[in-house]
Protein backbone atom coordinates (compact mmCIF):
# COMPACT_ATOMS: atom_id res chain seq x y z
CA UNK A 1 -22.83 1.88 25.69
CA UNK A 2 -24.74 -1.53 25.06
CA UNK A 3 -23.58 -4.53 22.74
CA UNK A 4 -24.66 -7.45 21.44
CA UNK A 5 -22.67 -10.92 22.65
CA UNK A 6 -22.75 -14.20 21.31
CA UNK A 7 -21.97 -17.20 23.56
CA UNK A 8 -21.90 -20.56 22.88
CA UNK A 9 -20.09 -22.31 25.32
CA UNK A 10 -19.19 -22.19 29.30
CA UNK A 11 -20.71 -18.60 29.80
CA UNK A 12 -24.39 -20.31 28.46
CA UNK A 13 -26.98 -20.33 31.45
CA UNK A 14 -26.83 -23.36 33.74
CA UNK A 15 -22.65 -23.37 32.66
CA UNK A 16 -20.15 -23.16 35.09
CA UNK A 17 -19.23 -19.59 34.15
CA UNK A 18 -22.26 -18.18 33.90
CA UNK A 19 -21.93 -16.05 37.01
CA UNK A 20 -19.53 -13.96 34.66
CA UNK A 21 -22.42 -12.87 32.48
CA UNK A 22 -24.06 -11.24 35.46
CA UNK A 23 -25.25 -7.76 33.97
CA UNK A 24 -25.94 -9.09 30.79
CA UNK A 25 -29.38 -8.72 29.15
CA UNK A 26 -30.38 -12.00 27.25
CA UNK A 27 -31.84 -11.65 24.31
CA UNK A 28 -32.47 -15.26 22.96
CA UNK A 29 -31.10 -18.35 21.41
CA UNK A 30 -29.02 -17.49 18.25
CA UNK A 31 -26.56 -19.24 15.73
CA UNK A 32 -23.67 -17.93 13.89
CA UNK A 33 -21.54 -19.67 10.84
CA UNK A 34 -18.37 -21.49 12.36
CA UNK A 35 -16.93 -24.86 13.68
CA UNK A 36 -17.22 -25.65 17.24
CA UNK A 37 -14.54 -27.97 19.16
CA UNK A 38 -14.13 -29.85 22.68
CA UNK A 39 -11.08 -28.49 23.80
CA UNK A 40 -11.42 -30.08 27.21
CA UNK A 41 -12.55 -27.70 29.54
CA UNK A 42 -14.36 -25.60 27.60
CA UNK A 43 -15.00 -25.11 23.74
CA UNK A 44 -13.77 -23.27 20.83
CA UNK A 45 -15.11 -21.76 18.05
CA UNK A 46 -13.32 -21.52 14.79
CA UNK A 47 -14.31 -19.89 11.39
CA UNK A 48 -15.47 -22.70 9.05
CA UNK A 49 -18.63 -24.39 7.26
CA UNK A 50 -20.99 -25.31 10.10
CA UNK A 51 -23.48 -23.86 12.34
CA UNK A 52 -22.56 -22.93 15.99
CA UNK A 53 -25.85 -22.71 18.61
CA UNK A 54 -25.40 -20.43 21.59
CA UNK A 55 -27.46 -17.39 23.09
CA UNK A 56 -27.59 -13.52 22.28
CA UNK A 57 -26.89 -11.06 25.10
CA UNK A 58 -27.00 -7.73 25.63
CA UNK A 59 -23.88 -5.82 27.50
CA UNK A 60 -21.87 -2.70 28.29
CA UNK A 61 -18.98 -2.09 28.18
CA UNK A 62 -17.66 -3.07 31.05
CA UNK A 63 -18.85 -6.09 30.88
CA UNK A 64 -16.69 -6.92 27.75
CA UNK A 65 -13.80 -5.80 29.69
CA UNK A 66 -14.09 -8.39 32.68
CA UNK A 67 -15.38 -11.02 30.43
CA UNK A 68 -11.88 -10.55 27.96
CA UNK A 69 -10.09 -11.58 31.46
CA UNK A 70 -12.20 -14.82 31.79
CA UNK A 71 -11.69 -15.57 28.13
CA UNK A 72 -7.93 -14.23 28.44
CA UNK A 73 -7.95 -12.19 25.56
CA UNK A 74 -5.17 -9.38 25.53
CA UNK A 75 -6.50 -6.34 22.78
CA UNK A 76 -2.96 -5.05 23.43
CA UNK A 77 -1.63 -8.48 22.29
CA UNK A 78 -3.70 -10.54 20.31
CA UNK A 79 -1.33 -12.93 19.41
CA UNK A 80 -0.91 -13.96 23.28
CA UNK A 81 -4.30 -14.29 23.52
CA UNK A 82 -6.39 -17.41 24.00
CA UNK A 83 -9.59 -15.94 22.25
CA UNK A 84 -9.94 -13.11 20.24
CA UNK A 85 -13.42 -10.70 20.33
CA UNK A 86 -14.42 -10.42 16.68
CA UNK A 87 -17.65 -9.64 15.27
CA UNK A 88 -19.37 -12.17 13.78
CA UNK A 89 -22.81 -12.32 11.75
CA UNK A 90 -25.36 -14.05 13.95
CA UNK A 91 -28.85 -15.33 13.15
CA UNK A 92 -31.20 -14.76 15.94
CA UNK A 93 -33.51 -18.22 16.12
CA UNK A 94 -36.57 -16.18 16.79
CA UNK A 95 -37.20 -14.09 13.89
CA UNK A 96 -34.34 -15.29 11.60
CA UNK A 97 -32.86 -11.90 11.66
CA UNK A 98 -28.82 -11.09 10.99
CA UNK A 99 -27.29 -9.14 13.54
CA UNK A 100 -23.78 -8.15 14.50
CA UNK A 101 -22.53 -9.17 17.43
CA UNK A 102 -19.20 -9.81 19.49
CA UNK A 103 -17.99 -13.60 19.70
CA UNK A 104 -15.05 -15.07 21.66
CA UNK A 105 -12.98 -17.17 18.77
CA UNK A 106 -10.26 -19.47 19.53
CA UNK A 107 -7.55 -17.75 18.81
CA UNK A 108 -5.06 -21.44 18.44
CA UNK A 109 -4.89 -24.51 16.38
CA UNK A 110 -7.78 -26.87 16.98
CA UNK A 111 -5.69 -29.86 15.50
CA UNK A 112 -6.39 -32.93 17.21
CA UNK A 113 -9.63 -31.81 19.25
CA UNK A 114 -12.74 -33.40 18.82
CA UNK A 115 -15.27 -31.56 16.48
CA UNK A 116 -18.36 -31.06 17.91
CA UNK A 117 -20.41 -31.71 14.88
CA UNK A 118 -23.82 -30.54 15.40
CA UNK A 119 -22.59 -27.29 16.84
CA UNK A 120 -24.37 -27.21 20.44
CA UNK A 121 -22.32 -27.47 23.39
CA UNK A 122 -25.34 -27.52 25.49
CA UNK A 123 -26.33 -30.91 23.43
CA UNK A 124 -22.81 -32.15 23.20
CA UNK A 125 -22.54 -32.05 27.13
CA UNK A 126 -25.86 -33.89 27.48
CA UNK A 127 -25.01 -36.40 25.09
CA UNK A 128 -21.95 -37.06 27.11
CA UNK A 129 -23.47 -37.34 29.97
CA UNK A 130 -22.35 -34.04 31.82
């Protein structure tokens, strides 16, 4: 069975988990309502006012599976988990059209890490230089 994925951080193309989206179909740039923060590494989104910029993809099944390993998220134990998959409302850029689609939300308190204001981690890494 195929889904619809939203990603917005370290599994974007030219990221340094990309390779884990191998399989997936991509269907374009997209946007979803949240709050997007540097929490080192990697980013996190968080429900909120804001926009968050990433990319729609398309995927199976088992795709989800190995990419709740990478994003260590436990459906048996969601409190343990690092991210949670939710579905989330997401505007695709290209028509302006709502879809449903999986996202990987930070599933832990974002107090004291840096908001990324504008919402683009591609941007945010450019504009730091890396």
């Amino acid at each position: 069975m195929r889904d619809l994925l939203f990603v917005y951080g370290t599994l974007l193309p030219g990221l340094r988990l990309h390779a884990a989206m191998q399989g997936g179909l991509p269907r374009g740039p997209a946007s979803c309502e949240g709050r997007l923060f540097d929490l080192g590494d990697y980013p996190g989104l968080r429900p909120g006012p804001g926009r968050v910029i990433g990319e729609l993809y398309e995927v199976d099944d088992a795709l989800l599976a190995r990419l709740d390993a990478v994003e260590e998220y436990q459906p048996a134990d969601p409190a343990a988990s690092l991210y949670l998959r939710q579905r989330v409302a997401v505007q695709r850029r290209v028509d302006g059209a709502t879809v449903q689609a999986w996202a990987y939300l930070y599933n832990r308190s974002a107090a004291g890490c840096a908001r990324i204001p504008h919402g683009d981690y591609w941007r945010y890494l450019s504009e730091r230089g890396g």
